[in-house]
N, C-alpha and C. Protein backbone atom coordinates (compact mmCIF):
# COMPACT_ATOMS: atom_id res chain seq x y z
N UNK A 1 1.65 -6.94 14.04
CA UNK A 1 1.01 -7.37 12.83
C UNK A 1 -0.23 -8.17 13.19
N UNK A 2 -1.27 -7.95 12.18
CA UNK A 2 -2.53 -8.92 12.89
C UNK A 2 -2.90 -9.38 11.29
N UNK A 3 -3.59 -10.71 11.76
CA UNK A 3 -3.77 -11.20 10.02
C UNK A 3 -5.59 -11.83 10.08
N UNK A 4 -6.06 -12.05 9.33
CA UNK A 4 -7.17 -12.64 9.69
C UNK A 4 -8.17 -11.35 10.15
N UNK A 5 -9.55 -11.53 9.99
CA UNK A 5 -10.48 -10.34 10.75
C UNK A 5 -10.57 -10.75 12.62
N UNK A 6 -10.72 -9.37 13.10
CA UNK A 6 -10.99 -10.21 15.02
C UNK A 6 -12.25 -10.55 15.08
N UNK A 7 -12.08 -11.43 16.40
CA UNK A 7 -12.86 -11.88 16.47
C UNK A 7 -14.48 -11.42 16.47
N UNK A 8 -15.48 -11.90 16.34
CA UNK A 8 -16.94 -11.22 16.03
C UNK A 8 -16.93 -9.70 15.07
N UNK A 9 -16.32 -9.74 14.67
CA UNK A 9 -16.29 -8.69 13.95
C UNK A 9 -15.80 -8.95 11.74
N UNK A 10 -16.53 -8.09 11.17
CA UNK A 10 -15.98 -8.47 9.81
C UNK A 10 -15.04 -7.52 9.51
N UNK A 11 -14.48 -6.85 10.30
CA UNK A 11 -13.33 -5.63 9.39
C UNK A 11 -12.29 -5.47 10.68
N UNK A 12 -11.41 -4.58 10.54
CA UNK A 12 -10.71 -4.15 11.67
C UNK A 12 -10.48 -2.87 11.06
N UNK A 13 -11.11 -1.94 12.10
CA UNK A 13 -11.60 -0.53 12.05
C UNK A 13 -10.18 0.31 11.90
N UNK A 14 -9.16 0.95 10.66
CA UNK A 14 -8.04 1.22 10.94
C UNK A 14 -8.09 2.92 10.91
N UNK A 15 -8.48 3.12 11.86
CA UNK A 15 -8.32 4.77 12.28
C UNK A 15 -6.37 5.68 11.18
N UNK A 16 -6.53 6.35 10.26
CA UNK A 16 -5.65 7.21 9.63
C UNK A 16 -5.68 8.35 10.51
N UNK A 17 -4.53 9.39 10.53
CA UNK A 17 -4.17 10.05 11.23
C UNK A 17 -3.94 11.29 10.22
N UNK A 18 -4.60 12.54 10.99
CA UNK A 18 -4.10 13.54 10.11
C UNK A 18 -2.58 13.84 10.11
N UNK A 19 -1.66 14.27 8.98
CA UNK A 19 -0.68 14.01 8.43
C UNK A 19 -0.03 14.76 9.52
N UNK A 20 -0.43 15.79 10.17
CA UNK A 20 0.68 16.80 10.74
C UNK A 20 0.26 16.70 12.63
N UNK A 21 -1.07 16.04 12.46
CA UNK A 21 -1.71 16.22 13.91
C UNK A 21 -2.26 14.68 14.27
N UNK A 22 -0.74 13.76 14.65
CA UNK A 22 -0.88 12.42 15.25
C UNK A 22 -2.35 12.18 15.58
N UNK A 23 -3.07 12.83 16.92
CA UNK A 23 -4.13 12.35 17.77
C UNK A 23 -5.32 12.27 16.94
N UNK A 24 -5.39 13.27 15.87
CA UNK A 24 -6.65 13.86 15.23
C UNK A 24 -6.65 12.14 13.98
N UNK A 25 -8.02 12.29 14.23
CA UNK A 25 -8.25 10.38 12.81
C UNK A 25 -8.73 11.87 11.93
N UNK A 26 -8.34 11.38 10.42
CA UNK A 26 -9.35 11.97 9.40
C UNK A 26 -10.05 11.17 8.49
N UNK A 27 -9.56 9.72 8.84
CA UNK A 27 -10.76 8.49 8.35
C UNK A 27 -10.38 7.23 8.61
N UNK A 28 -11.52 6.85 8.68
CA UNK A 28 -11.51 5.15 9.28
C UNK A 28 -11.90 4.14 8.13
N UNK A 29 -10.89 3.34 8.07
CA UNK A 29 -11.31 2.54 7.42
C UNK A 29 -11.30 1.27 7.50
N UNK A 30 -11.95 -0.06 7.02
CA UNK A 30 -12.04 -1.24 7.55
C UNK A 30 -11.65 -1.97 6.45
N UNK A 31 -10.70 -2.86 7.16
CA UNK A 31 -10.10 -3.86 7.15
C UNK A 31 -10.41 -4.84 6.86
N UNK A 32 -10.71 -5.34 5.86
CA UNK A 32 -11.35 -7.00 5.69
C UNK A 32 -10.09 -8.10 5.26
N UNK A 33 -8.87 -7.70 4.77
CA UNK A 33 -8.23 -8.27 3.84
C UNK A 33 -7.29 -7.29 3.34
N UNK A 34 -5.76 -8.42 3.52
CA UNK A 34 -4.70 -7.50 2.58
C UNK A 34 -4.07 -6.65 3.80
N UNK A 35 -3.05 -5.68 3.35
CA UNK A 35 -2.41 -4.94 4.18
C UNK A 35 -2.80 -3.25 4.12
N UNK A 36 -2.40 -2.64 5.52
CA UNK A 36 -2.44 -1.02 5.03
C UNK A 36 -0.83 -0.39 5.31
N UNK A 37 -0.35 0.54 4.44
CA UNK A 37 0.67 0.88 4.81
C UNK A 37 1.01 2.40 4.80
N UNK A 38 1.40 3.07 6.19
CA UNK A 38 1.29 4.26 5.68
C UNK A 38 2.86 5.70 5.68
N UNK A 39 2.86 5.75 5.54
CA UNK A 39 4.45 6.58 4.94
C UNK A 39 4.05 8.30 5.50
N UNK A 40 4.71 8.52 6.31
CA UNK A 40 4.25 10.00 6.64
C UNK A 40 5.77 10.63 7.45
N UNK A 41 5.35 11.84 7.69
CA UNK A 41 7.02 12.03 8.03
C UNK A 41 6.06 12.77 9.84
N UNK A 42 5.32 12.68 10.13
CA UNK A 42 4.66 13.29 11.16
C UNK A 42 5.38 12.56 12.30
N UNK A 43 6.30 11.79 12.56
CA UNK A 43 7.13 10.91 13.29
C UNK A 43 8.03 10.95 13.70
N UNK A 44 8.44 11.16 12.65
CA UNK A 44 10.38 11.04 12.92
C UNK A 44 11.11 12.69 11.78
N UNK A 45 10.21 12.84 11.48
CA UNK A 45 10.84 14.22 11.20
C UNK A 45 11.16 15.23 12.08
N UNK A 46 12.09 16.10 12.03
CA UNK A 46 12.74 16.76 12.78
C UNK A 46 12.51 18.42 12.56
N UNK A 47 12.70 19.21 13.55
CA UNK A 47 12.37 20.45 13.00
C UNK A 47 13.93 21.27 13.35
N UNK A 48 14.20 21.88 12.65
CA UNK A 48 15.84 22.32 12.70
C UNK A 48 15.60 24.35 12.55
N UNK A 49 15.90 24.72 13.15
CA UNK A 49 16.18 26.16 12.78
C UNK A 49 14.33 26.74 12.56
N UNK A 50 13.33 25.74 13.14
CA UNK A 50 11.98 26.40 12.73
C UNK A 50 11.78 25.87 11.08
N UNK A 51 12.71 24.68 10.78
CA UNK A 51 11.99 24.30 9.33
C UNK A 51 12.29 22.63 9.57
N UNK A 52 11.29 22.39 8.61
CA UNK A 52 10.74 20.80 9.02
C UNK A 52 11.96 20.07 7.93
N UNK A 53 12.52 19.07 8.18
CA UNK A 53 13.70 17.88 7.53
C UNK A 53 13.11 16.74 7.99
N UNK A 54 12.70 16.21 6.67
CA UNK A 54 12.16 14.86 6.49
C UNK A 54 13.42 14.14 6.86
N UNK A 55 12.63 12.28 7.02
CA UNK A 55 13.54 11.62 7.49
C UNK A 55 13.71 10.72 5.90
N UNK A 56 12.50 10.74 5.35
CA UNK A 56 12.19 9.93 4.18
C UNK A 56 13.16 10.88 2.84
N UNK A 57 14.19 10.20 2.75
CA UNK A 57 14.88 10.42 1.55
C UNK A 57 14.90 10.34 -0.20
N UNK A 58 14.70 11.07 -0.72
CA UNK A 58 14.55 11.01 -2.22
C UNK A 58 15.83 10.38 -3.09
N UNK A 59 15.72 9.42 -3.21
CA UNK A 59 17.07 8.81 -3.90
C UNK A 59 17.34 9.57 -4.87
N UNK A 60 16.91 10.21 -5.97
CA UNK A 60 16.64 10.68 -7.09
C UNK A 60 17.74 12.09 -6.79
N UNK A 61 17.84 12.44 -5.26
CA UNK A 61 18.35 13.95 -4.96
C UNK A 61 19.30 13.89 -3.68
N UNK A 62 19.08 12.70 -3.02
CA UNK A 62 19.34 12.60 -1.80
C UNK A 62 19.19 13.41 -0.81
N UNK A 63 18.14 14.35 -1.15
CA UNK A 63 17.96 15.09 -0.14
C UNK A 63 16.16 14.96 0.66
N UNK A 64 15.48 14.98 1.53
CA UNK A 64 14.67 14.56 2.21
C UNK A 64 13.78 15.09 0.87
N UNK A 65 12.35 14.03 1.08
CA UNK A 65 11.36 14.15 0.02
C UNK A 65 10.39 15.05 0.52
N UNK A 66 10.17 16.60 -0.33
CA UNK A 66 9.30 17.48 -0.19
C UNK A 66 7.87 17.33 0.69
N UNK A 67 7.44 16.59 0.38
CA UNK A 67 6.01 16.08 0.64
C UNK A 67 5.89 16.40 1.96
N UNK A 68 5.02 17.03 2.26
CA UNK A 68 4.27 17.31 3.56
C UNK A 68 3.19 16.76 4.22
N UNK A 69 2.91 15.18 4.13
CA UNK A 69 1.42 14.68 4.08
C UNK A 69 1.37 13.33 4.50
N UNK A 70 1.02 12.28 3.68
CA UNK A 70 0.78 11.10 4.37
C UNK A 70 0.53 10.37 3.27
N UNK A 71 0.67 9.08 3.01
CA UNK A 71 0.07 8.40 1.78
C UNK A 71 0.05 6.90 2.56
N UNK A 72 -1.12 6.67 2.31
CA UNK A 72 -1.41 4.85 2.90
C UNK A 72 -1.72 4.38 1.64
N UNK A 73 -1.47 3.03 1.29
CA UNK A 73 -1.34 2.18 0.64
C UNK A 73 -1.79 0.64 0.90
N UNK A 74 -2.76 0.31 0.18
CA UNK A 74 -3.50 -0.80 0.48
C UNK A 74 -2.85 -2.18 -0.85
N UNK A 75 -2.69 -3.47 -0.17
CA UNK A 75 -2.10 -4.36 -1.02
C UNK A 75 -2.50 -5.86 -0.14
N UNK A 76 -2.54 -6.70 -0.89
CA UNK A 76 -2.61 -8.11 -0.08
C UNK A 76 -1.32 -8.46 0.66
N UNK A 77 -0.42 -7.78 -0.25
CA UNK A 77 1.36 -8.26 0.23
C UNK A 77 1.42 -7.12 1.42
N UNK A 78 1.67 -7.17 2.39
CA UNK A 78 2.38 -5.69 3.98
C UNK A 78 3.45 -5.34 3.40
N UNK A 79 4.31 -6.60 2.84
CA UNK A 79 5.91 -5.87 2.14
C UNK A 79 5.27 -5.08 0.93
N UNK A 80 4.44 -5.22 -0.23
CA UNK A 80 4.27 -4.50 -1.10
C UNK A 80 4.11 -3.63 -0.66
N UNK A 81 2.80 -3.36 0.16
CA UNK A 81 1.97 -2.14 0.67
C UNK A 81 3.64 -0.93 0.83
N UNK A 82 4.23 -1.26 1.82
CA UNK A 82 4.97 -0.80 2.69
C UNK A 82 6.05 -0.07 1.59
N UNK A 83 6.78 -1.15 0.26
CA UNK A 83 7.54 -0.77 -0.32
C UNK A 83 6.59 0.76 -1.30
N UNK A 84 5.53 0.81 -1.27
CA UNK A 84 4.97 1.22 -2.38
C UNK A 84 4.18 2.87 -1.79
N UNK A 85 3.82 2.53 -0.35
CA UNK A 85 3.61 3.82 0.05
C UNK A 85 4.90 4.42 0.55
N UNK A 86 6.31 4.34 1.11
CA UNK A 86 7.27 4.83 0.77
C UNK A 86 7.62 5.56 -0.68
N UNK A 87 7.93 4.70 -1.83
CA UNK A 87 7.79 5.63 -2.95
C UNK A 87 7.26 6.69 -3.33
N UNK A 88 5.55 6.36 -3.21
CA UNK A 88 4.58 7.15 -3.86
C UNK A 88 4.82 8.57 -3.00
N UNK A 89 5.07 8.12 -1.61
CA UNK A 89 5.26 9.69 -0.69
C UNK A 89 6.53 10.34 -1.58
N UNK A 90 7.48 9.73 -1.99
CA UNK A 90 8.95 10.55 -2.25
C UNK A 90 8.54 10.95 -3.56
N UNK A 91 7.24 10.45 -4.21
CA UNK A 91 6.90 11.13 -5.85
C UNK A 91 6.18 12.44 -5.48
N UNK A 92 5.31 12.27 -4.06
CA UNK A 92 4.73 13.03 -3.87
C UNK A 92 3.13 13.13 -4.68
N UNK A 93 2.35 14.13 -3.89
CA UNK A 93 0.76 13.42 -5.19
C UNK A 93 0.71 13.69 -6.38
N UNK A 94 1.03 14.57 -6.71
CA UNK A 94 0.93 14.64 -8.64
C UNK A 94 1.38 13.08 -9.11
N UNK A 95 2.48 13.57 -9.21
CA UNK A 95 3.53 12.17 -9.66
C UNK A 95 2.79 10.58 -9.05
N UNK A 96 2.50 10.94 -7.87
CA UNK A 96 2.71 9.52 -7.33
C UNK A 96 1.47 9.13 -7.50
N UNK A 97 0.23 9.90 -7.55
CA UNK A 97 -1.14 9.36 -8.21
C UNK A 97 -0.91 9.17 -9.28
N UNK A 98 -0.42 10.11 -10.28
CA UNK A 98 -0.29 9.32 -11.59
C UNK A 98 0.15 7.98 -11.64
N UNK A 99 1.38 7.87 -10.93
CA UNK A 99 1.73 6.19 -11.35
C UNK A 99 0.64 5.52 -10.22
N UNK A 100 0.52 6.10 -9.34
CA UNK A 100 -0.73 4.78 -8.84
C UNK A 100 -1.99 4.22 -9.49
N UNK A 101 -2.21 5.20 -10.75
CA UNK A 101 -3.68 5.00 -11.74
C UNK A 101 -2.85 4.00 -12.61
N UNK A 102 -1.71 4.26 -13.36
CA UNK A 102 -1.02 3.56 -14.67
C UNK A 102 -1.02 2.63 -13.91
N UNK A 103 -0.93 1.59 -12.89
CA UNK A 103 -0.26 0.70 -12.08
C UNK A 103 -1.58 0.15 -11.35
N UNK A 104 -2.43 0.73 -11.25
CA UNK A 104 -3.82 -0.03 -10.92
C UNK A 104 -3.50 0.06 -9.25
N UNK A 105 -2.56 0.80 -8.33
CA UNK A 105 -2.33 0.61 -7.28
C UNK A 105 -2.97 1.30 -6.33
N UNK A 106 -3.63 1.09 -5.32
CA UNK A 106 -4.52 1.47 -3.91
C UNK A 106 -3.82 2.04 -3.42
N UNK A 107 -4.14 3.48 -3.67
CA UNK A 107 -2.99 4.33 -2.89
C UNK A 107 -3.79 5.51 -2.15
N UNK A 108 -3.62 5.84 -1.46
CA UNK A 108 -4.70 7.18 -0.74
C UNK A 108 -3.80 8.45 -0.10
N UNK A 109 -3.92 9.33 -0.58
CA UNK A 109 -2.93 11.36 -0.36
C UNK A 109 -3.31 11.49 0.53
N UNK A 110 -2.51 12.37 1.97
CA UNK A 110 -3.35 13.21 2.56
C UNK A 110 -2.45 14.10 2.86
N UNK A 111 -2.64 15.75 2.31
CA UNK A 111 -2.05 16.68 2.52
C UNK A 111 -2.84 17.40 3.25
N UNK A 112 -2.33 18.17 3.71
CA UNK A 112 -2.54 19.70 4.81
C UNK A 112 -3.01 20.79 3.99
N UNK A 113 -4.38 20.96 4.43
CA UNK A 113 -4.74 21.86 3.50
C UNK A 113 -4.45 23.34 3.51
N UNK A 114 -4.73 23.76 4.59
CA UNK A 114 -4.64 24.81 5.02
C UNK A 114 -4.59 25.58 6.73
N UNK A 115 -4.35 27.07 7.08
CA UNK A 115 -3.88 26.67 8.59
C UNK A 115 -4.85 26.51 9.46
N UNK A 116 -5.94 26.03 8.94
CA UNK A 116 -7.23 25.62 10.06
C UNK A 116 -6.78 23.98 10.15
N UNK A 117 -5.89 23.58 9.54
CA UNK A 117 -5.83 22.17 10.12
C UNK A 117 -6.85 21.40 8.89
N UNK A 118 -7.13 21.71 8.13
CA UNK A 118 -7.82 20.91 6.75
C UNK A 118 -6.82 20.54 5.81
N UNK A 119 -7.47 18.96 5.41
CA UNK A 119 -6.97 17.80 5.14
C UNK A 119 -7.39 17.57 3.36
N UNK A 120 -6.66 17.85 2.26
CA UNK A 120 -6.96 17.49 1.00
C UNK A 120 -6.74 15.92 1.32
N UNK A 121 -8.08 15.23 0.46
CA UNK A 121 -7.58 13.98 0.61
C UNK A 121 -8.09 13.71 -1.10
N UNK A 122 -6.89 12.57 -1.95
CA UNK A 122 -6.96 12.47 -2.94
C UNK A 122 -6.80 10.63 -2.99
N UNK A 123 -7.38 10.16 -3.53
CA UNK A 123 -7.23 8.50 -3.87
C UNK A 123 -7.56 7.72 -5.19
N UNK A 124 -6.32 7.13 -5.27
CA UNK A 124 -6.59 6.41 -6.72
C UNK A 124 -7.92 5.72 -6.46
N UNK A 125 -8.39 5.43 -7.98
CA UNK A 125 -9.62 4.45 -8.77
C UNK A 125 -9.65 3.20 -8.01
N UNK A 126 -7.93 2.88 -7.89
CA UNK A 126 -8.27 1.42 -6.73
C UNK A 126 -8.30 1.49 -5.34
N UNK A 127 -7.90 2.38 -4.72
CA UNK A 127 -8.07 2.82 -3.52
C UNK A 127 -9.71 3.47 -3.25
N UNK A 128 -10.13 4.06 -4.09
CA UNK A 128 -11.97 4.48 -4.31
C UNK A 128 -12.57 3.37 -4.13
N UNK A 129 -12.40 2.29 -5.22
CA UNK A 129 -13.41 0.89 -5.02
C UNK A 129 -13.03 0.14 -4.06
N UNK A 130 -11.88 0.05 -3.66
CA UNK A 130 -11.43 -1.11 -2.68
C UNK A 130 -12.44 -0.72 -1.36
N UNK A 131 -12.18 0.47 -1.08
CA UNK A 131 -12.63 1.25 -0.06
C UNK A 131 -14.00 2.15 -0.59
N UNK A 132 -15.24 1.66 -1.38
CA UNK A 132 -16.11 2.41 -2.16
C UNK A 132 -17.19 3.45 -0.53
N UNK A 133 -17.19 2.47 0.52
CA UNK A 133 -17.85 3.36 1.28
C UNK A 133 -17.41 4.62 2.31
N UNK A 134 -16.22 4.79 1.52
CA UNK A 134 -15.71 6.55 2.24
C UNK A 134 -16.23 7.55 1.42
N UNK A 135 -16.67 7.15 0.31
CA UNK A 135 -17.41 8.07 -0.47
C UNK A 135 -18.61 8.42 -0.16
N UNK A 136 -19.10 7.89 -0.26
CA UNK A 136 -20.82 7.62 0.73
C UNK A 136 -20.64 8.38 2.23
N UNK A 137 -19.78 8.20 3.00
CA UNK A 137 -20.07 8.88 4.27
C UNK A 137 -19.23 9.87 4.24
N UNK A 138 -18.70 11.07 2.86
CA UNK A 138 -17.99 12.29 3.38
C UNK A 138 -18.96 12.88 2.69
């Protein structure tokens, strides 16, 4: 955990990871304040018989949450962040952007677009302004 910006510097540069391909960043973003939290199954998911079994469970079904992707979550609280990009992954993006707009919450998608390895990336209104200069440099 690191709190505070480092030293000589105003941000702490937090490299995101494409959802399915650990090494690959698909954006950087800086850190001034608050927490990032990110919920992905690219980790600890398992591949069984040639098909992928999440580790992240859907209470709602008890069975692993569909989602194929990644969702980071920005908050002043690390426990919020943390409790909140868990969820939003098990709503998945339809669902889980919707409640991240009703809820005013900094939430940022990243699904797999297609088999070249392209990255849909979708982010709430507060995740856009919090973070207004990823817009500007894509």
């Amino acid at each position: 955990m690191v709190y505070g910006i480092p030293p000589n510097a105003a941000f702490w540069p937090v490299h995101l990871a494409h959802p399915n391909v650990r090494d690959r960043s698909v954006l950087t973003l800086r850190l001034d304040s608050g927490s990032l939290s990110t919920s992905a199954g690219s980790e600890r998911d398992l591949l069984v018989g040639g098909r992928r079994v999440g580790h992240i469970l859907d209470p709602r079904t008890g069975f692993p949450a569909p989602f194929q992707g990644s969702v980071t979550v920005w908050h002043e609280s690390g426990l919020v962040a943390d409790i909140l990009s868990t969820a939003l992954y098990v709503m998945g993006p339809k669902e889980g952007l919707r409640w991240a707009e009703s809820h005013n919450a900094a939430a940022l998608f990243l699904s797999s677009g297609d088999e070249n390895g392209n990255v849909t990336i979708r982010a709430s209104r507060a995740f856009s302004k919090r973070f207004a200069y990823l817009a500007a440099s894509r």
